[in-house]
Structure formats: C-alpha cells, structure tokens
Protein backbone atom coordinates (compact mmCIF):
# COMPACT_ATOMS: atom_id res chain seq x y z
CA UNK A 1 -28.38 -39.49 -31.82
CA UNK A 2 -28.95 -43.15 -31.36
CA UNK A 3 -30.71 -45.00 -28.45
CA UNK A 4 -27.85 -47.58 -26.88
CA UNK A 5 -29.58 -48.75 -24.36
CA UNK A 6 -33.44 -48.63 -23.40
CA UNK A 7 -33.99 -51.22 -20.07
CA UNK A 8 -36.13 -51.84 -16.80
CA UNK A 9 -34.02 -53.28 -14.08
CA UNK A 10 -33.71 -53.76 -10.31
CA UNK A 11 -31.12 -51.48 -9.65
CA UNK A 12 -28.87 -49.22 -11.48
CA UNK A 13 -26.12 -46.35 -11.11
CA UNK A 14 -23.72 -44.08 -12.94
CA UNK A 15 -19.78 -43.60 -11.78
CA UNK A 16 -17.37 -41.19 -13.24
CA UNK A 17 -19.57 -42.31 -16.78
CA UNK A 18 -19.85 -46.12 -16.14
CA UNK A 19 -22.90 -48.08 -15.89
CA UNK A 20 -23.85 -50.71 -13.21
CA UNK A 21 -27.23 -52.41 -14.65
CA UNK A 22 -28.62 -55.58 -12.50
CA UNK A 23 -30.90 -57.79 -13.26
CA UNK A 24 -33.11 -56.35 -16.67
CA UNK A 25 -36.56 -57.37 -17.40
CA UNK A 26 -39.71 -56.88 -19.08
CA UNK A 27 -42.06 -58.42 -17.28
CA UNK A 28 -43.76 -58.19 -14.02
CA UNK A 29 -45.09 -61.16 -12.88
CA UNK A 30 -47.53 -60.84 -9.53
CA UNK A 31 -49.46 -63.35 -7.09
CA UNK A 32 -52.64 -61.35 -7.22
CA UNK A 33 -54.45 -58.02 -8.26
CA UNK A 34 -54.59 -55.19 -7.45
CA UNK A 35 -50.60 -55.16 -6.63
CA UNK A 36 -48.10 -52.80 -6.11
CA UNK A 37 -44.72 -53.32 -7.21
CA UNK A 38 -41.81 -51.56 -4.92
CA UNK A 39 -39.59 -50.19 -7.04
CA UNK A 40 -37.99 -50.45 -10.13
CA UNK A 41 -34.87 -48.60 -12.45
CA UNK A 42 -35.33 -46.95 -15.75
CA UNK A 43 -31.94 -46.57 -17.63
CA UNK A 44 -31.34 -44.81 -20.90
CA UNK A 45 -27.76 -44.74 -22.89
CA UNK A 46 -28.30 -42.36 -26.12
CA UNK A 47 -25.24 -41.56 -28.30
CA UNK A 48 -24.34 -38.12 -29.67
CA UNK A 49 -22.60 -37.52 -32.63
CA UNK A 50 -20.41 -34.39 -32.43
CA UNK A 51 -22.97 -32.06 -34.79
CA UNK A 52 -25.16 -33.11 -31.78
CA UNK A 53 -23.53 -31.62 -28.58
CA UNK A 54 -25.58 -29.20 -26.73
CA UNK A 55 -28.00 -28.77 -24.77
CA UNK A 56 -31.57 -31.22 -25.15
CA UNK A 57 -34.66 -31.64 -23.14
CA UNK A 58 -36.59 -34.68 -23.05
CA UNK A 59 -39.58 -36.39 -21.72
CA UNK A 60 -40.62 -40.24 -20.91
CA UNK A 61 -44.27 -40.94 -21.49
CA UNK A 62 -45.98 -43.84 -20.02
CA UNK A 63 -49.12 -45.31 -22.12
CA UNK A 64 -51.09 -48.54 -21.26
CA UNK A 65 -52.32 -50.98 -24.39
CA UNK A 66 -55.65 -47.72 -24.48
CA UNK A 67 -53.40 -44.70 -25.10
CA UNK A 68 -53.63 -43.93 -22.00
CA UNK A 69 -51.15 -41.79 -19.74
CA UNK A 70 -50.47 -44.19 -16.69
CA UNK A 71 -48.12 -41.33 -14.22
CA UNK A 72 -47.03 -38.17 -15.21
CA UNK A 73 -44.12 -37.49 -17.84
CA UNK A 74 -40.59 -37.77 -16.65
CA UNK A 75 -38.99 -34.60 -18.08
CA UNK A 76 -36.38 -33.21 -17.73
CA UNK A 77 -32.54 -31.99 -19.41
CA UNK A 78 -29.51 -33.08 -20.42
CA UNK A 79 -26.06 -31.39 -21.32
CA UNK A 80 -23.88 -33.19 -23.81
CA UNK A 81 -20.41 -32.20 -23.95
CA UNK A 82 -17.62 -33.77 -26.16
CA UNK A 83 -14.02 -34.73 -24.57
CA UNK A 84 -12.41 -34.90 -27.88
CA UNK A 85 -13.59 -37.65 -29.19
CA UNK A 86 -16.37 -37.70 -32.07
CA UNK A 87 -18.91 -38.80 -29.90
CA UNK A 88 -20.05 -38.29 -26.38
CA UNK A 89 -22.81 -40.22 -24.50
CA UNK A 90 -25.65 -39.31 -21.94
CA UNK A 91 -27.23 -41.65 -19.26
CA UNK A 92 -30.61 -40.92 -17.70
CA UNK A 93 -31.65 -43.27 -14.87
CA UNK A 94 -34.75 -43.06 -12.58
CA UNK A 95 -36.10 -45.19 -9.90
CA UNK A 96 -39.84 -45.49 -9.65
CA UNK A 97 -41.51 -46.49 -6.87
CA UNK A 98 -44.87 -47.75 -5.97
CA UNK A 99 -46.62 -49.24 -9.23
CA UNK A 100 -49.86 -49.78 -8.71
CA UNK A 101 -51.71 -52.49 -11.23
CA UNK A 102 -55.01 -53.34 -10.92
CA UNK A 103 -54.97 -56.17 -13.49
CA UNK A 104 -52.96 -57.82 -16.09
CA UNK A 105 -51.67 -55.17 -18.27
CA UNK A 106 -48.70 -53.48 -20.49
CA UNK A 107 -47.74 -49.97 -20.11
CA UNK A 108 -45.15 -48.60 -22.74
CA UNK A 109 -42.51 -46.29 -21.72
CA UNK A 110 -41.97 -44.00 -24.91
CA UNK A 111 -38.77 -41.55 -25.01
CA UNK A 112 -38.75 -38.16 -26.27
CA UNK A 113 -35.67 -35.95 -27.08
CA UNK A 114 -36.44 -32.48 -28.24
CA UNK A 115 -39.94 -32.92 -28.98
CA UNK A 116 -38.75 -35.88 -31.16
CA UNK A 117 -39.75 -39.69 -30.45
CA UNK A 118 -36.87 -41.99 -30.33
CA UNK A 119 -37.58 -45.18 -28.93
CA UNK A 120 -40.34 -47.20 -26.50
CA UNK A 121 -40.15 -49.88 -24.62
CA UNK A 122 -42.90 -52.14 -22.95
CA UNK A 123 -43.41 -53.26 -19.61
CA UNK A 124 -45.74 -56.38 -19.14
CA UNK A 125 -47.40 -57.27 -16.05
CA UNK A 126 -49.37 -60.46 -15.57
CA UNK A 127 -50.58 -63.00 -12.66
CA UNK A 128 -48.48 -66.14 -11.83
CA UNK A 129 -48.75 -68.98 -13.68
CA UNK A 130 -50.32 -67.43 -16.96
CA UNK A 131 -47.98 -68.48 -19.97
C-alpha cells in the first residue's frame, strides 16, 4: 500500500470515488493565544495493490513536538475492494472541529494501517507576524 495523498485543508468530500480538496495547508497562523481554530479537513488517499484487498483497520495519532497525545486516536475501518483493475484506492476524510492551542506549537498527525505506521504529517501553528 502506498500513501497518495496525506493533507490538511478547508474543506473536502468524496463523490462516486472523486476527490474535491480546497485550499491545503500546513500552517495555522493566529492573532493571539490561547485560540481556537473552527474547523479543519483531514484527507487520506492510500493505494492498494491487488495482494492487498481486504479488509484493514487503522488509526490517526496526534503528537505535539513532547510525544504527547493532543485528542484521542481517530480509528476506525476500511474495506478495499478491486473493480478489475490491479489496484483499488481508499479515501478517509474527517473534519475536526474546535482546536484549541494555547501557544505556538506543532502537532503531528501520524497514520496507522494495521498496526503498521505509514506516514505523518505536521501541522504548525504560530502567532502573526513571526517568520
């Protein structure tokens, strides 16, 4: 299995297998802390080959610069199924809502599949005007 895709966005949605992905980031930038920001869109694209297609749980851990667990896992399972082609892919989106930060910081979103880590990405959050 391969990792295709591994973002933060403002929005995002499946149809009938297609992807709509706006606006991707990394970084959070804020006016003040603490600060909450409203809401943003996890989305995953991980490729199967057909040796691969079955079922697969997996988890998303997030971990700030310490180690530290920053909200509980997203867990969770996926089905793959082929169509008769040699591959087959799997999206898993989630919105979050509500981050609170109480200071300049970077939280890592790590991705599990089957007990196995695949990929991580971070997430950077720091005041205005800082370069």
């Amino acid at each position: 299995m391969k990792i295709e895709l591994f973002s933060f966005c403002d929005f995002a949605q499946e149809n009938n297998g297609k992807l709509t992905i706006v606006g991707t980031f990394d970084t959070i930038i804020a006016r003040s802390f603490p600060c909450v920001h409203p809401q943003l869109s996890v989305v995953i694209r991980i490729r199967f080959d057909l040796w691969e297609f079955s079922h697969h749980k997996f988890m998303i851990e997030t971990r700030d610069i310490n180690g530290d667990m920053c909200m509980d896992p997203i867990q969770g399972a996926l089905s793959v199924n082929g169509v008769g082609n040699a591959t087959a892919v799997s999206h898993l989106l989630f919105t979050i809502s509500n981050l609170n930060f109480k200071n300049n910081s970077m939280i890592n979103f790590v991705l599990f599949v089957d007990d196995k880590e695949l990929a991580s990405i971070p997430l950077y959050v720091r005041k205005a005007g800082r370069n």
